[in-house]
Protein backbone atom coordinates (compact mmCIF):
# COMPACT_ATOMS: atom_id res chain seq x y z
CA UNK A 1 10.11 -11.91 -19.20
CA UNK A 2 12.95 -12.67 -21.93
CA UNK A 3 14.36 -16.07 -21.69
CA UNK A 4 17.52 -16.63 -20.39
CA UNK A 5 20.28 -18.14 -22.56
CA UNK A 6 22.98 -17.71 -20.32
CA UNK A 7 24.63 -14.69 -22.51
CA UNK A 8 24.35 -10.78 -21.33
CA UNK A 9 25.77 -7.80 -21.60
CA UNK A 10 27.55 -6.55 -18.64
CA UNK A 11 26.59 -2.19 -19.05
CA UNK A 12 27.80 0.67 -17.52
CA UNK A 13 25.79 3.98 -18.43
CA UNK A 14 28.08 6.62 -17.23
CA UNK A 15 27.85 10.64 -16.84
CA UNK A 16 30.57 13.05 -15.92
CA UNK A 17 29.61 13.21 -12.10
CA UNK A 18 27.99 9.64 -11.92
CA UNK A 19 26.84 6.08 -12.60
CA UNK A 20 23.23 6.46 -14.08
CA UNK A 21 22.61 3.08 -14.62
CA UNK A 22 24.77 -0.19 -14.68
CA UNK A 23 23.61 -3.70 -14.83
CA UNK A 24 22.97 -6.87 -17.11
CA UNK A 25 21.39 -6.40 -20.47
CA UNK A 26 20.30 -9.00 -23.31
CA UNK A 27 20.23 -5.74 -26.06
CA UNK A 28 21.90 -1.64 -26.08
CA UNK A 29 20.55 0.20 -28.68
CA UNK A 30 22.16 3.44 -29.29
CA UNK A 31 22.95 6.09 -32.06
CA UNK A 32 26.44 6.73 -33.10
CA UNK A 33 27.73 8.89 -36.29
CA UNK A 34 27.31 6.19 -38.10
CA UNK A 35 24.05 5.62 -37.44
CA UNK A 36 21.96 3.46 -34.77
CA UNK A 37 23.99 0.18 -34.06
CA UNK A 38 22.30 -2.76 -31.84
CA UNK A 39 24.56 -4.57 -29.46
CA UNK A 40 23.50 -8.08 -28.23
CA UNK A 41 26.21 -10.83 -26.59
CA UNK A 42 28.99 -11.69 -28.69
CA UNK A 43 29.41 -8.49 -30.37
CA UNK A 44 32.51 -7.65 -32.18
CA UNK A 45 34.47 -4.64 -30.14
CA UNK A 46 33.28 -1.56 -31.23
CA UNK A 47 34.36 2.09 -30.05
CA UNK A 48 31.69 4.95 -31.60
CA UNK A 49 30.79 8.32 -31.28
CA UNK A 50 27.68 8.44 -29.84
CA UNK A 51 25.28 11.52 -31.74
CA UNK A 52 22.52 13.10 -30.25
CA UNK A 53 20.16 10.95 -29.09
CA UNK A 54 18.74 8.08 -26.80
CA UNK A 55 20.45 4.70 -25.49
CA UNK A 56 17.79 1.88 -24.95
CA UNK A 57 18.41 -1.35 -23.06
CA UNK A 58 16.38 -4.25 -22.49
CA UNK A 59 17.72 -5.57 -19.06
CA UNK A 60 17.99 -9.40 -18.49
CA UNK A 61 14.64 -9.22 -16.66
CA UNK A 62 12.88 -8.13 -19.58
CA UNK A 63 12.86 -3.87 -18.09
CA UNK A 64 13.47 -1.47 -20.87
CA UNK A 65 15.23 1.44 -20.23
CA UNK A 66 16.01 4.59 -21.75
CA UNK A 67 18.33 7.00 -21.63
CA UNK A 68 19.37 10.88 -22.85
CA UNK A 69 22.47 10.84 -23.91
CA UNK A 70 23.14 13.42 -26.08
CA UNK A 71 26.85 13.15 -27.01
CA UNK A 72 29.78 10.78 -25.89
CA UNK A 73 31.24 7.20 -26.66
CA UNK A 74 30.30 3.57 -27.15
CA UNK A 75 32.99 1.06 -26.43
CA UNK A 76 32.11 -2.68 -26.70
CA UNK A 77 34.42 -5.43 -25.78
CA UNK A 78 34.09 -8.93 -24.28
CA UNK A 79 30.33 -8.51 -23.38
CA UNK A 80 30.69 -5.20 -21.95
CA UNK A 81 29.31 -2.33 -23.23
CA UNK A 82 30.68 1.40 -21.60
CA UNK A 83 28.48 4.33 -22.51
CA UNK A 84 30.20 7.82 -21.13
CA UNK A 85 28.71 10.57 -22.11
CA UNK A 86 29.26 14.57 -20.25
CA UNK A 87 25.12 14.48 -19.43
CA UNK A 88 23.03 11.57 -19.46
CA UNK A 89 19.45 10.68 -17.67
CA UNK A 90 17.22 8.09 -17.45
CA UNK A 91 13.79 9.09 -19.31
CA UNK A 92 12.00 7.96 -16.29
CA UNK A 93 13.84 10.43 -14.26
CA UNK A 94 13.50 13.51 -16.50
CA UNK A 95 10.06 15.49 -16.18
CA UNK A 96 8.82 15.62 -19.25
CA UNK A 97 7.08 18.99 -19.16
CA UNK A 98 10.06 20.68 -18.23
CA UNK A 99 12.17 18.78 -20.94
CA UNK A 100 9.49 20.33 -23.60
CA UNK A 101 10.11 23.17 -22.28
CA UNK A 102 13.60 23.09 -22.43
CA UNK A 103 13.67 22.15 -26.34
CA UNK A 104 11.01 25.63 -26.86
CA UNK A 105 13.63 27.41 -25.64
CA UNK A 106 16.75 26.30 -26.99
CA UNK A 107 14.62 25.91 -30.81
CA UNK A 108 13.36 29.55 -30.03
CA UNK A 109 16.71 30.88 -29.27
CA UNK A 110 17.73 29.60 -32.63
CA UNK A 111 20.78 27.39 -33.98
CA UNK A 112 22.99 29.77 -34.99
CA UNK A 113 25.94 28.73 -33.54
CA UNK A 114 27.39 25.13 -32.64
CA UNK A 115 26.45 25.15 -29.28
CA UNK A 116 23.24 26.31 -29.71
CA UNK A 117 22.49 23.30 -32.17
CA UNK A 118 24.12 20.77 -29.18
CA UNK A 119 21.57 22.62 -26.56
CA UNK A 120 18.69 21.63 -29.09
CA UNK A 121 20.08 18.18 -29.68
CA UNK A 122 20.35 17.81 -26.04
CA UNK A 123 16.63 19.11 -25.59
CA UNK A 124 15.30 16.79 -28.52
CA UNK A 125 17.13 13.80 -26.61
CA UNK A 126 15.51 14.38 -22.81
CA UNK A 127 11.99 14.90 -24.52
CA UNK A 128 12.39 11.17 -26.51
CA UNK A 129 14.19 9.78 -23.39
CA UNK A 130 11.21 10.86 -21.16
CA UNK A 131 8.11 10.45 -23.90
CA UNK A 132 9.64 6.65 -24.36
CA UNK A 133 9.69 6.05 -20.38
CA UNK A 134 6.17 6.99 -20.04
């Protein structure tokens, strides 16, 4: 169990049609464009563009979570930390079988375009999200 110094996070892991996960958090770990930026109490506001990947957070009980979120924005400020992204999942929600099957398909259909190379992204994220949950 971590020890308790009194300072959290207060997080909000948000999707397009719902709250995935909110809740007090000692550390959010998540990729942005400018690459993977740790957030513990007392961090300087910070508003990123989240790229392609997981979110992890280690709750104030010690949990870790983890979560696909493939694209969408970081915001820190006074404690709180906002993740919204259009899709995002808990890895101990998403089946991982299906989520490798997922990425076979999107990598077989190929990358040519942009969105094809987001549906791969997105794949890539659920598999890590779910292989990291289990």
């Amino acid at each position: 169990m971590a020890e308790d110094t009194g300072k959290h996070l207060e997080v909000a892991l948000v999707a397009a049609e719902r709250v995935v996960w909110e809740g007090q958090a000692t550390i959010v770990v998540a990729r942005t464009t400018d690459g993977d930026v740790g957030i513990l109490p007392g961090h300087a506001p910070l508003l990123g563009l989240l790229q392609g990947g997981t979110v992890q957070v280690r709750t104030v009980d010690g949990e870790f979570l983890v979560a696909a979120a493939p694209d969408g924005f970081i915001s820190v400020a006074n404690d709180r930390v906002s993740i919204l992204a259009e899709n995002a999942e808990l890895g101990h929600d998403i089946d991982l079988e299906e989520a490798r099957r997922e990425l076979e398909q999107a990598l077989a259909a190929g990358t040519a375009s942009e969105a094809d190379a987001d549906e791969v992204r997105a794949a890539e994220a659920r598999v890590r999200a779910a292989e990291t949950a289990s």
